[in-house]
PDB file of N, CA and C in Angstrom:
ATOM      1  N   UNK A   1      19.010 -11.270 -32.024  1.00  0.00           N
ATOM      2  CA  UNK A   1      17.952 -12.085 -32.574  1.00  0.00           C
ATOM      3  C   UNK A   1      17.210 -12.748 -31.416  1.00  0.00           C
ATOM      4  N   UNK A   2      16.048 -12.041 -31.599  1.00  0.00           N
ATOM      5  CA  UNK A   2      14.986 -12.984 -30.345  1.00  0.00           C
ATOM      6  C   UNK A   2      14.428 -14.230 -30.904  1.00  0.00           C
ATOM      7  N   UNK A   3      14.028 -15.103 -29.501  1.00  0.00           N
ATOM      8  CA  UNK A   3      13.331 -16.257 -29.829  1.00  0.00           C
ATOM      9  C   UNK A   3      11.937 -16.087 -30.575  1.00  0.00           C
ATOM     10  N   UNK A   4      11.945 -16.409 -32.039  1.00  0.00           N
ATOM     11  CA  UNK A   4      10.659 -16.843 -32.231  1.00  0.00           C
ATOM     12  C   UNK A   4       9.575 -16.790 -32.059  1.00  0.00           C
ATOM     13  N   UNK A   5       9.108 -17.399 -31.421  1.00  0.00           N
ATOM     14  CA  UNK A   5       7.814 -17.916 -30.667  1.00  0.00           C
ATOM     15  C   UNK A   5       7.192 -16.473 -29.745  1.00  0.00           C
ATOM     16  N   UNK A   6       8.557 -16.257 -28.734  1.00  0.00           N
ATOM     17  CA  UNK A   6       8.011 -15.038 -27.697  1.00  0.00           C
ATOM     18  C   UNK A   6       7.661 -13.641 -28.420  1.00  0.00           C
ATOM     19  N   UNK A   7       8.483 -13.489 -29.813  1.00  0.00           N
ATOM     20  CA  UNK A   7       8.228 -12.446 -30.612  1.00  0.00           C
ATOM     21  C   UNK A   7       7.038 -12.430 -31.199  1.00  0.00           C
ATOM     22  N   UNK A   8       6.462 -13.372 -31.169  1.00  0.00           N
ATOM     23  CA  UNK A   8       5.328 -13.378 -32.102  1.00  0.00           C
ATOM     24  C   UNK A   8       4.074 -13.398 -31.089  1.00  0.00           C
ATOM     25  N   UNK A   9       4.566 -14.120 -29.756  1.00  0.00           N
ATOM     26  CA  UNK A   9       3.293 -13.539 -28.581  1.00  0.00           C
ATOM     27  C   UNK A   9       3.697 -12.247 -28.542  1.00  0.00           C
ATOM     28  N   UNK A  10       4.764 -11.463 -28.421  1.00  0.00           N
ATOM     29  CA  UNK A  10       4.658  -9.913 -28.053  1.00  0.00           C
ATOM     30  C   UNK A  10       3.958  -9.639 -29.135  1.00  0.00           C
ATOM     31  N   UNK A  11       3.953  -9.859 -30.509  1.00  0.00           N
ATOM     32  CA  UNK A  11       3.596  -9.065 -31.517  1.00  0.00           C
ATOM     33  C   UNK A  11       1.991  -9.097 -31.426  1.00  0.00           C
ATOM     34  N   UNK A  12       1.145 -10.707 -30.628  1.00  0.00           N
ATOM     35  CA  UNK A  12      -0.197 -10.913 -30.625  1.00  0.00           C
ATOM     36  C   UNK A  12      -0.487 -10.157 -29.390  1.00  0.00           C
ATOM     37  N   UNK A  13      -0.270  -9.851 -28.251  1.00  0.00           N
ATOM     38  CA  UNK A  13      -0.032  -9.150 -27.201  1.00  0.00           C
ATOM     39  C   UNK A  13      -0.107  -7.793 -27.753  1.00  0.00           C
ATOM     40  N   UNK A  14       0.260  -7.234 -28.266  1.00  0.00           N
ATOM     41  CA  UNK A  14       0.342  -5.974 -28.630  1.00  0.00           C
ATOM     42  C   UNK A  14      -0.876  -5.420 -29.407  1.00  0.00           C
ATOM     43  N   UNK A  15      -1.043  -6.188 -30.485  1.00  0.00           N
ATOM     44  CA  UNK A  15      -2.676  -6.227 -31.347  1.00  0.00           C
ATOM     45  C   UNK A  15      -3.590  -6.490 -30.254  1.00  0.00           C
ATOM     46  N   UNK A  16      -3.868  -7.360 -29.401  1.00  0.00           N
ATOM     47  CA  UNK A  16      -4.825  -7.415 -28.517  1.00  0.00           C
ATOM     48  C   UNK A  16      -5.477  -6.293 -27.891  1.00  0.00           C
ATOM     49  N   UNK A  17      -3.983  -5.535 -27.149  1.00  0.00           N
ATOM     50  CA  UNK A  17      -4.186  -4.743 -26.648  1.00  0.00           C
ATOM     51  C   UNK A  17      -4.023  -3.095 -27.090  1.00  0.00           C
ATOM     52  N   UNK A  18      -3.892  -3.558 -28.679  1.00  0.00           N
ATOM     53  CA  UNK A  18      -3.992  -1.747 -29.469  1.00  0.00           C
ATOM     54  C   UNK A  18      -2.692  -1.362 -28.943  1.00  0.00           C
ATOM     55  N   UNK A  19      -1.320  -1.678 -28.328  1.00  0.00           N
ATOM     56  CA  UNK A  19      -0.624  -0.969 -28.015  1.00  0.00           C
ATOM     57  C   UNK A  19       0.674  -1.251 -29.511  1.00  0.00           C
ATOM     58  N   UNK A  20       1.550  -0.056 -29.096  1.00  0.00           N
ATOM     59  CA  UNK A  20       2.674  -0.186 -30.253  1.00  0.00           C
ATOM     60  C   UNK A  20       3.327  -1.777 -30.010  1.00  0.00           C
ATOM     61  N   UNK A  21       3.478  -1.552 -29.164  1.00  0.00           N
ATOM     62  CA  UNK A  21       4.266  -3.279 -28.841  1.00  0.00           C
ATOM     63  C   UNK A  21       4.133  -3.274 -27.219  1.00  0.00           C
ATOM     64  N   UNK A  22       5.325  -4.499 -27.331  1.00  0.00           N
ATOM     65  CA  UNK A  22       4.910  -5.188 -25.804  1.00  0.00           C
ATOM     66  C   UNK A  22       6.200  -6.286 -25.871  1.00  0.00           C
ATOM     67  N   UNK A  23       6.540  -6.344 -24.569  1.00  0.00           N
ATOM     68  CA  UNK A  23       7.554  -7.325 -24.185  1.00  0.00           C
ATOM     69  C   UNK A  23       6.834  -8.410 -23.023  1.00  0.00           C
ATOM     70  N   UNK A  24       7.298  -9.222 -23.630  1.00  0.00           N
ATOM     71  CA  UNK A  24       7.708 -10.301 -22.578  1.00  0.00           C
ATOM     72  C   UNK A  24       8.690 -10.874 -21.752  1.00  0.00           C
ATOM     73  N   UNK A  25       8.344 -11.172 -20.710  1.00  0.00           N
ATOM     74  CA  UNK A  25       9.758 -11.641 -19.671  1.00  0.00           C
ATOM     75  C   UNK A  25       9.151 -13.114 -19.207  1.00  0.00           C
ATOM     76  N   UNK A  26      10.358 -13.555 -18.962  1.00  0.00           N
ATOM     77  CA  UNK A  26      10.084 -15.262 -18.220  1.00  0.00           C
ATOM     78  C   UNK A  26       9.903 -14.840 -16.805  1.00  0.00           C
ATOM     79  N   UNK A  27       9.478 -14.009 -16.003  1.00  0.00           N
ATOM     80  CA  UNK A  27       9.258 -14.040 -14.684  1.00  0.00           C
ATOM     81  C   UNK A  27       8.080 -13.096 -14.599  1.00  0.00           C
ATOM     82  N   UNK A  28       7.342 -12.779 -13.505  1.00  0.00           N
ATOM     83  CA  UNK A  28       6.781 -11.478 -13.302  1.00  0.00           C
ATOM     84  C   UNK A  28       8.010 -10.462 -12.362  1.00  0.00           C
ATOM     85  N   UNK A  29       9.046 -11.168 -11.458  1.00  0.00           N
ATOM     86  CA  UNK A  29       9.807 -10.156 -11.225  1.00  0.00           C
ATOM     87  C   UNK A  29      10.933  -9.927 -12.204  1.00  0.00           C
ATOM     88  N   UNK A  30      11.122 -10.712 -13.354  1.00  0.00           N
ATOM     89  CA  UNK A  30      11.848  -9.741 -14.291  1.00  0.00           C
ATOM     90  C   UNK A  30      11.225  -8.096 -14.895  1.00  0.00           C
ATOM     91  N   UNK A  31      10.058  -8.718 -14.995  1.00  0.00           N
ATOM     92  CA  UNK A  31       8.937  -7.456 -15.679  1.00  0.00           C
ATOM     93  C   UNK A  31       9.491  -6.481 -14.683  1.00  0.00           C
ATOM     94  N   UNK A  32       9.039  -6.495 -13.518  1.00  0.00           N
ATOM     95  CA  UNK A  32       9.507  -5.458 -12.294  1.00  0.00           C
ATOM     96  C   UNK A  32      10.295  -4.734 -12.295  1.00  0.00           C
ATOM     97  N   UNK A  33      11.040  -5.644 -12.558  1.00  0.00           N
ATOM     98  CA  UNK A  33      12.638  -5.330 -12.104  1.00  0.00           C
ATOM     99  C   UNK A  33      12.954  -4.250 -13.401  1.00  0.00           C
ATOM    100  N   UNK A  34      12.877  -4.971 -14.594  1.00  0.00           N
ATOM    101  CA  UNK A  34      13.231  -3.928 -16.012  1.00  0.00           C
ATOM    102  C   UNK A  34      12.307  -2.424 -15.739  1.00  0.00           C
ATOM    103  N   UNK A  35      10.611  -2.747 -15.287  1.00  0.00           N
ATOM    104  CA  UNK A  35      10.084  -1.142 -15.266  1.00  0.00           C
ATOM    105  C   UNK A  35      10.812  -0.431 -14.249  1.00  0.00           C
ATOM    106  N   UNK A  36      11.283  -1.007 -12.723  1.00  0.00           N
ATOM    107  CA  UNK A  36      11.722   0.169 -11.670  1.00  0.00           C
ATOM    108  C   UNK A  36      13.028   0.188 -12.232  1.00  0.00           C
ATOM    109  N   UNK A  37      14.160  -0.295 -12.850  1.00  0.00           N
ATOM    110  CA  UNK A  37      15.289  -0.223 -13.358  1.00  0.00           C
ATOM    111  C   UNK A  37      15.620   1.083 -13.899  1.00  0.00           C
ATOM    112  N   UNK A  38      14.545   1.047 -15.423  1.00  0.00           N
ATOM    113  CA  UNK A  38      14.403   1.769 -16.510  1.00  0.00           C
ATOM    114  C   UNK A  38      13.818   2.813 -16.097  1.00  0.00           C
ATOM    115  N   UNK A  39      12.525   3.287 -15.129  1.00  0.00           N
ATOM    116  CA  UNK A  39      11.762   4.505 -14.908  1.00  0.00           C
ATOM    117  C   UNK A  39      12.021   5.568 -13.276  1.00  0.00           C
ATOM    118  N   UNK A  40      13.042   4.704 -12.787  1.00  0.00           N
ATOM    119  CA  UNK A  40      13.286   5.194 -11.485  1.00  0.00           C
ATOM    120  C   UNK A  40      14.351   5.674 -11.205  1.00  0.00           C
ATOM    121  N   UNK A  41      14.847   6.960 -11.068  1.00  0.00           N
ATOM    122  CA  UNK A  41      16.352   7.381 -10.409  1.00  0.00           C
ATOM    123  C   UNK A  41      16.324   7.752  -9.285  1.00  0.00           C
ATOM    124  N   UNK A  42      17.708   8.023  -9.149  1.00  0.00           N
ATOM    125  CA  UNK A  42      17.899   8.541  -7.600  1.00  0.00           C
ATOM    126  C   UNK A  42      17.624   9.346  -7.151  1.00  0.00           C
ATOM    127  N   UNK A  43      16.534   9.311  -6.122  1.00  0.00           N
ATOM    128  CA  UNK A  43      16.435  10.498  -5.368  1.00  0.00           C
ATOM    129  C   UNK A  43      15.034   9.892  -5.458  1.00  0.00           C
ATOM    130  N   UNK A  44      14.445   9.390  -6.157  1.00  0.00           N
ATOM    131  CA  UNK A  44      12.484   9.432  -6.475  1.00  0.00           C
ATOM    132  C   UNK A  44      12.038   8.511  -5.419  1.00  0.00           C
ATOM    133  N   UNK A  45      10.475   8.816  -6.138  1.00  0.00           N
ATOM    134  CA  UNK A  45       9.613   8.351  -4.380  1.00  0.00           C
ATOM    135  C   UNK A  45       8.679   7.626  -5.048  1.00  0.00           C
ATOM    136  N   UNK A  46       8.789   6.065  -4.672  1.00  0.00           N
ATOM    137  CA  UNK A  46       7.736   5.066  -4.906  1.00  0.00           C
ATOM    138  C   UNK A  46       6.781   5.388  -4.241  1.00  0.00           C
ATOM    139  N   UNK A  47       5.464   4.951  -4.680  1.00  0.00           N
ATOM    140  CA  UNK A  47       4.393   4.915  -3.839  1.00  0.00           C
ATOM    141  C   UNK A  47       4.017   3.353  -3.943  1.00  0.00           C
ATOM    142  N   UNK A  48       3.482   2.695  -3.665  1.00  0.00           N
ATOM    143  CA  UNK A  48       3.442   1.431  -3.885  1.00  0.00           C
ATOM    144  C   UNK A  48       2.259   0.711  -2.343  1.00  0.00           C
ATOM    145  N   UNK A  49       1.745  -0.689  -3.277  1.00  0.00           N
ATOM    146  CA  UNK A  49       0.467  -1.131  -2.615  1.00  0.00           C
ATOM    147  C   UNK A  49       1.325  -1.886  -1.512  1.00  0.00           C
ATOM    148  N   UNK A  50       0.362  -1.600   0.096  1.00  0.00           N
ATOM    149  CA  UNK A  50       0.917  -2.617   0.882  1.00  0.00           C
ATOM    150  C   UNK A  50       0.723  -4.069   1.110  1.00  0.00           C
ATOM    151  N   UNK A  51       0.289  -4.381  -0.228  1.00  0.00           N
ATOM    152  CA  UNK A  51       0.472  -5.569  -0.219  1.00  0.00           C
ATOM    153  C   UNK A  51       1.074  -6.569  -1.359  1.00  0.00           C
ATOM    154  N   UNK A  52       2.200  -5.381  -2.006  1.00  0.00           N
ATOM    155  CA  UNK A  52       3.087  -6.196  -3.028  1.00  0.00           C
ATOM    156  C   UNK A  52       3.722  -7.672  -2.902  1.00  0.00           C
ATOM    157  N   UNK A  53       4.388  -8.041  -3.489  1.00  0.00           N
ATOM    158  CA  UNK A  53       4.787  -9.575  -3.624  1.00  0.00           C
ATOM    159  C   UNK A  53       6.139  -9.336  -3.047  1.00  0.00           C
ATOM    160  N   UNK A  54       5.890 -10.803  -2.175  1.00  0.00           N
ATOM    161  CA  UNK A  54       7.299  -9.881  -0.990  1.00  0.00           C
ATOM    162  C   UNK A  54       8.593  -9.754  -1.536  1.00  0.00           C
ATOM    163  N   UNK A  55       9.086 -10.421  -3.082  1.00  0.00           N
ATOM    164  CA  UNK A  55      10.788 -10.307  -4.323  1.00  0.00           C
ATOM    165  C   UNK A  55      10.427  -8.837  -4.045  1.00  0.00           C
ATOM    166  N   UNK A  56       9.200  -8.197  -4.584  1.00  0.00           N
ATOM    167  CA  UNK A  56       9.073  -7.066  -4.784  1.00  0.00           C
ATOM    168  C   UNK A  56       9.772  -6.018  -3.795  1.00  0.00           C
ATOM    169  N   UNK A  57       8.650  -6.301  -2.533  1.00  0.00           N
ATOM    170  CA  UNK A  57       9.570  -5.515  -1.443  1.00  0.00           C
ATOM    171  C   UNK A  57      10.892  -5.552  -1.264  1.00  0.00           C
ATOM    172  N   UNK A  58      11.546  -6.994  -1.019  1.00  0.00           N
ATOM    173  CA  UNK A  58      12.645  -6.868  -0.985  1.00  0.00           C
ATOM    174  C   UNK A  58      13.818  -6.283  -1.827  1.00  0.00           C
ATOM    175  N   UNK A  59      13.365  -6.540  -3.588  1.00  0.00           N
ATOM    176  CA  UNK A  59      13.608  -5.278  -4.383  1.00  0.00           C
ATOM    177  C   UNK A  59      13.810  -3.805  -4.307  1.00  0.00           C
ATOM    178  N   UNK A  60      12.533  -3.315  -3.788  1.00  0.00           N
ATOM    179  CA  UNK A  60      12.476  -1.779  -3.396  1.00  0.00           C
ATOM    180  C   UNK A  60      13.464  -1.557  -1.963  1.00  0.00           C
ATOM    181  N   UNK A  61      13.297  -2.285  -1.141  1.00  0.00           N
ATOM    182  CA  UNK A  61      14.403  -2.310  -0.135  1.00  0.00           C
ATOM    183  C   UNK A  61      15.953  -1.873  -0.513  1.00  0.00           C
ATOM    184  N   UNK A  62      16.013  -3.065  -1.404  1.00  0.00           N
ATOM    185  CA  UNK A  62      17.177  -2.913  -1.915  1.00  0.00           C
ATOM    186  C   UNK A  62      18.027  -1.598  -3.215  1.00  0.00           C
ATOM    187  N   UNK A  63      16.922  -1.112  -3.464  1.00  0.00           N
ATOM    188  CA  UNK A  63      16.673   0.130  -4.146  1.00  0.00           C
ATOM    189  C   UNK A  63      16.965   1.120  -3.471  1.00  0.00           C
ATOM    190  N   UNK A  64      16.472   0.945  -2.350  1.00  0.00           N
ATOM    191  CA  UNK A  64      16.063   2.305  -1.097  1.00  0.00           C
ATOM    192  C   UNK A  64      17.765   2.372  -0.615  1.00  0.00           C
ATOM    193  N   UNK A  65      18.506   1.657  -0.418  1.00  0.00           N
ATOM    194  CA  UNK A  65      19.634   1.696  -0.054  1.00  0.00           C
ATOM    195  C   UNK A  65      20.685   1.597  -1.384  1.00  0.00           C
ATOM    196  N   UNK A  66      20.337   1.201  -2.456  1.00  0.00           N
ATOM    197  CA  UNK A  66      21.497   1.394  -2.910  1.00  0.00           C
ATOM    198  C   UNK A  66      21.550   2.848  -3.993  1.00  0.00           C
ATOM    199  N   UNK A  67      20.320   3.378  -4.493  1.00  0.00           N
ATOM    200  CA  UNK A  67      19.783   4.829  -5.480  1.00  0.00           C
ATOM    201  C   UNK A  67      19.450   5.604  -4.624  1.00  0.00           C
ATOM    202  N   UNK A  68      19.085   5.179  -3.019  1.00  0.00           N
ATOM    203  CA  UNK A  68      18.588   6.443  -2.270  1.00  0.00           C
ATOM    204  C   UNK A  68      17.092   7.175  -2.546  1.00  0.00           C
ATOM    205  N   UNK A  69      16.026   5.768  -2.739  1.00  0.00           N
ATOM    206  CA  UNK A  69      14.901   6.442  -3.171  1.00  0.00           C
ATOM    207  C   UNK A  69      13.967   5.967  -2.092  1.00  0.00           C
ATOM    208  N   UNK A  70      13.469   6.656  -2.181  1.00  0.00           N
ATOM    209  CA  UNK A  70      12.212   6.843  -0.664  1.00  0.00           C
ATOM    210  C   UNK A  70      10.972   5.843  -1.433  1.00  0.00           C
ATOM    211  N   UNK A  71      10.089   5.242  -0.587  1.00  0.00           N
ATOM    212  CA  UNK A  71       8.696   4.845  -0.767  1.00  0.00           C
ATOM    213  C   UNK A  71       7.546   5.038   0.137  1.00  0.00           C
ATOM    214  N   UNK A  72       6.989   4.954  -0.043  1.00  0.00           N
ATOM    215  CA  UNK A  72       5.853   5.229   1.231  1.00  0.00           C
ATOM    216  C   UNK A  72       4.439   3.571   0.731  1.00  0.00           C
ATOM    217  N   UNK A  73       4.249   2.707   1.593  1.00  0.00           N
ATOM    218  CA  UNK A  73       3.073   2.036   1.401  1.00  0.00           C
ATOM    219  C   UNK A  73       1.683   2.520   1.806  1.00  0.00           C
ATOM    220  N   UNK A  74       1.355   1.655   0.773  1.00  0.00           N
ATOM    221  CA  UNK A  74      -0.235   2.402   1.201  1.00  0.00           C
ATOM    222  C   UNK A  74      -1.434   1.054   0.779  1.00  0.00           C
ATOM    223  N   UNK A  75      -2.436   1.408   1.018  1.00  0.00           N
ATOM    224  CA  UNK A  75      -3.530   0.046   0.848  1.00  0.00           C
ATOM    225  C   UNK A  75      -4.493   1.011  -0.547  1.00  0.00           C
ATOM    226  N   UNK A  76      -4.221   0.327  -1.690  1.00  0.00           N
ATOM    227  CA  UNK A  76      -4.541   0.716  -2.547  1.00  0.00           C
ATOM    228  C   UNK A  76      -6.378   0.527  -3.267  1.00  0.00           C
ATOM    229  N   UNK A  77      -6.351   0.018  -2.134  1.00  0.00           N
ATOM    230  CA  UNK A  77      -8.241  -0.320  -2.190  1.00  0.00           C
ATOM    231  C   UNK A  77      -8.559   0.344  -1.264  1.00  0.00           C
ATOM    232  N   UNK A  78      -7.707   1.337  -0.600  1.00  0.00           N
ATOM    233  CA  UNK A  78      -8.395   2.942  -0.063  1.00  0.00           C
ATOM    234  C   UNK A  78      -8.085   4.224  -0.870  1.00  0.00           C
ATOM    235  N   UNK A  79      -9.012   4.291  -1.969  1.00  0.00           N
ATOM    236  CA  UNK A  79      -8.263   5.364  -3.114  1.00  0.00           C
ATOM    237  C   UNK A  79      -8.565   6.827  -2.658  1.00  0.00           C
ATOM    238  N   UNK A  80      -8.751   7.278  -1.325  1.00  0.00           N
ATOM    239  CA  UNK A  80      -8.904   8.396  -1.157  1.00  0.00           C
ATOM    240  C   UNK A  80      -7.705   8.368   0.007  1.00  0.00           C
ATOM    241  N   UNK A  81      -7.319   7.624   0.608  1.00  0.00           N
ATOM    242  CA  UNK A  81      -5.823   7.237   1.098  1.00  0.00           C
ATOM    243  C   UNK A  81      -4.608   7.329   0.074  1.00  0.00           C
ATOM    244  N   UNK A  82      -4.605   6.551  -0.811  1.00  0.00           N
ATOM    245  CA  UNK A  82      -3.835   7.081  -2.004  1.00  0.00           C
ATOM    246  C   UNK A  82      -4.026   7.950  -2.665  1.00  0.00           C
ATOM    247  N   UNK A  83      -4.825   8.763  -2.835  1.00  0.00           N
ATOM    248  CA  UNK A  83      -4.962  10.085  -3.169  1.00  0.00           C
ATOM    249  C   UNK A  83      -4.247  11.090  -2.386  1.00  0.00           C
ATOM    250  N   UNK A  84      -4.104  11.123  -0.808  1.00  0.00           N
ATOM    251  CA  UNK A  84      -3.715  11.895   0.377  1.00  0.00           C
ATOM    252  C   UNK A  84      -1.944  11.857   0.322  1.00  0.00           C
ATOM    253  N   UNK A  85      -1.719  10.318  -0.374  1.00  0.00           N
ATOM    254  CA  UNK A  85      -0.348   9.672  -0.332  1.00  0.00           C
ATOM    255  C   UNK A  85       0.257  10.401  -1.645  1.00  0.00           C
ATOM    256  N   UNK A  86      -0.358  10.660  -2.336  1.00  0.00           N
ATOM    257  CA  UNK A  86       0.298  11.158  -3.617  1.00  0.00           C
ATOM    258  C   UNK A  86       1.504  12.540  -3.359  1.00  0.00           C
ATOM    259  N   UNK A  87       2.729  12.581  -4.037  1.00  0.00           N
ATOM    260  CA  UNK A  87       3.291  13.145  -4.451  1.00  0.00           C
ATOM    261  C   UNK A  87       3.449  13.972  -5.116  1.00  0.00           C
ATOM    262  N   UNK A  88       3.820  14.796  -5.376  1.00  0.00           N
ATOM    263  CA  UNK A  88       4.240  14.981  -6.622  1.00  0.00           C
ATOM    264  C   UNK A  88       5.612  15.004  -7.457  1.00  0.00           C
ATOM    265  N   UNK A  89       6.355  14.582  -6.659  1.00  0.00           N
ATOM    266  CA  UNK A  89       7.879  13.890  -6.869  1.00  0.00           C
ATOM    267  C   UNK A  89       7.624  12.054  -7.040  1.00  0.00           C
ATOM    268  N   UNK A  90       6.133  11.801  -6.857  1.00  0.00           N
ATOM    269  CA  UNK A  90       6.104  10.260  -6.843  1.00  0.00           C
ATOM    270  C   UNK A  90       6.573   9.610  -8.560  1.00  0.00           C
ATOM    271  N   UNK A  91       7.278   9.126  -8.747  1.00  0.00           N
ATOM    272  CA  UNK A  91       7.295   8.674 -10.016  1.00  0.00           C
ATOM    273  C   UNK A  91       6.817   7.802 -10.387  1.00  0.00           C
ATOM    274  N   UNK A  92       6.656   6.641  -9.721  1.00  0.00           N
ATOM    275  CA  UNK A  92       6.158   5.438 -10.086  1.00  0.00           C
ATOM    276  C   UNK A  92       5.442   4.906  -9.111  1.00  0.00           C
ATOM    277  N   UNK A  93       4.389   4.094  -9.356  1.00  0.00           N
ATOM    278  CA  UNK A  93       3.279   3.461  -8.417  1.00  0.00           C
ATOM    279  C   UNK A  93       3.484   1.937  -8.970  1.00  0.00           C
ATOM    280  N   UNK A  94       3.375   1.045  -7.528  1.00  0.00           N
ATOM    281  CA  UNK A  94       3.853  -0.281  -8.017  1.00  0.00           C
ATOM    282  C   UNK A  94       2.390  -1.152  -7.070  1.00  0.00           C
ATOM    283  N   UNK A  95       1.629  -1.815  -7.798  1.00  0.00           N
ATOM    284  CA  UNK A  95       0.750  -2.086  -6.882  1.00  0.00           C
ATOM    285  C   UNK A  95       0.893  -4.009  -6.734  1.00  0.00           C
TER     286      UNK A  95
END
């Protein structure tokens, strides 16, 4: 049983934005943390902006050593740089 209140912003959150639903977290690095958790295994290759929020980095750091997943940074307001950076083993982009 969820709280109340946050169920009913996910539920207005969700209508806003036309999507099926939507969660909320009390942090922005919880959010983080649950998408690279849930969408990332071992072996995969972040691509990610070089100028993430430094929990973040230190997150993926800590990723990189304990799942064994590669990242590469990049400056994501050069989109023909991230275009060059792309993968195709990249799974997830974290900007």
């Amino acid at each position: 049983m969820g709280n109340p209140t946050v169920t009913q912003f996910e539920e207005r959150i969700a209508i806003a934005e036309q999507a099926e639903c939507a969660l909320a977290f009390s942090s922005g690095m919880a959010a983080i943390s649950a998408v690279l958790f849930t969408h990332v295994k071992s072996g995969e290759h972040i691509l990610a902006s070089d100028g993430i929020y430094g929990a973040t980095y230190s997150l993926l750091k800590q990723m990189k050593e304990r799942y064994k997943i590669s990242f590469t940074y990049v400056d994501f307001n050069d989109l023909e740089h991230v275009e060059t950076k792309l993968k195709k083993e990249n799974n997830i982009s974290v900007t």
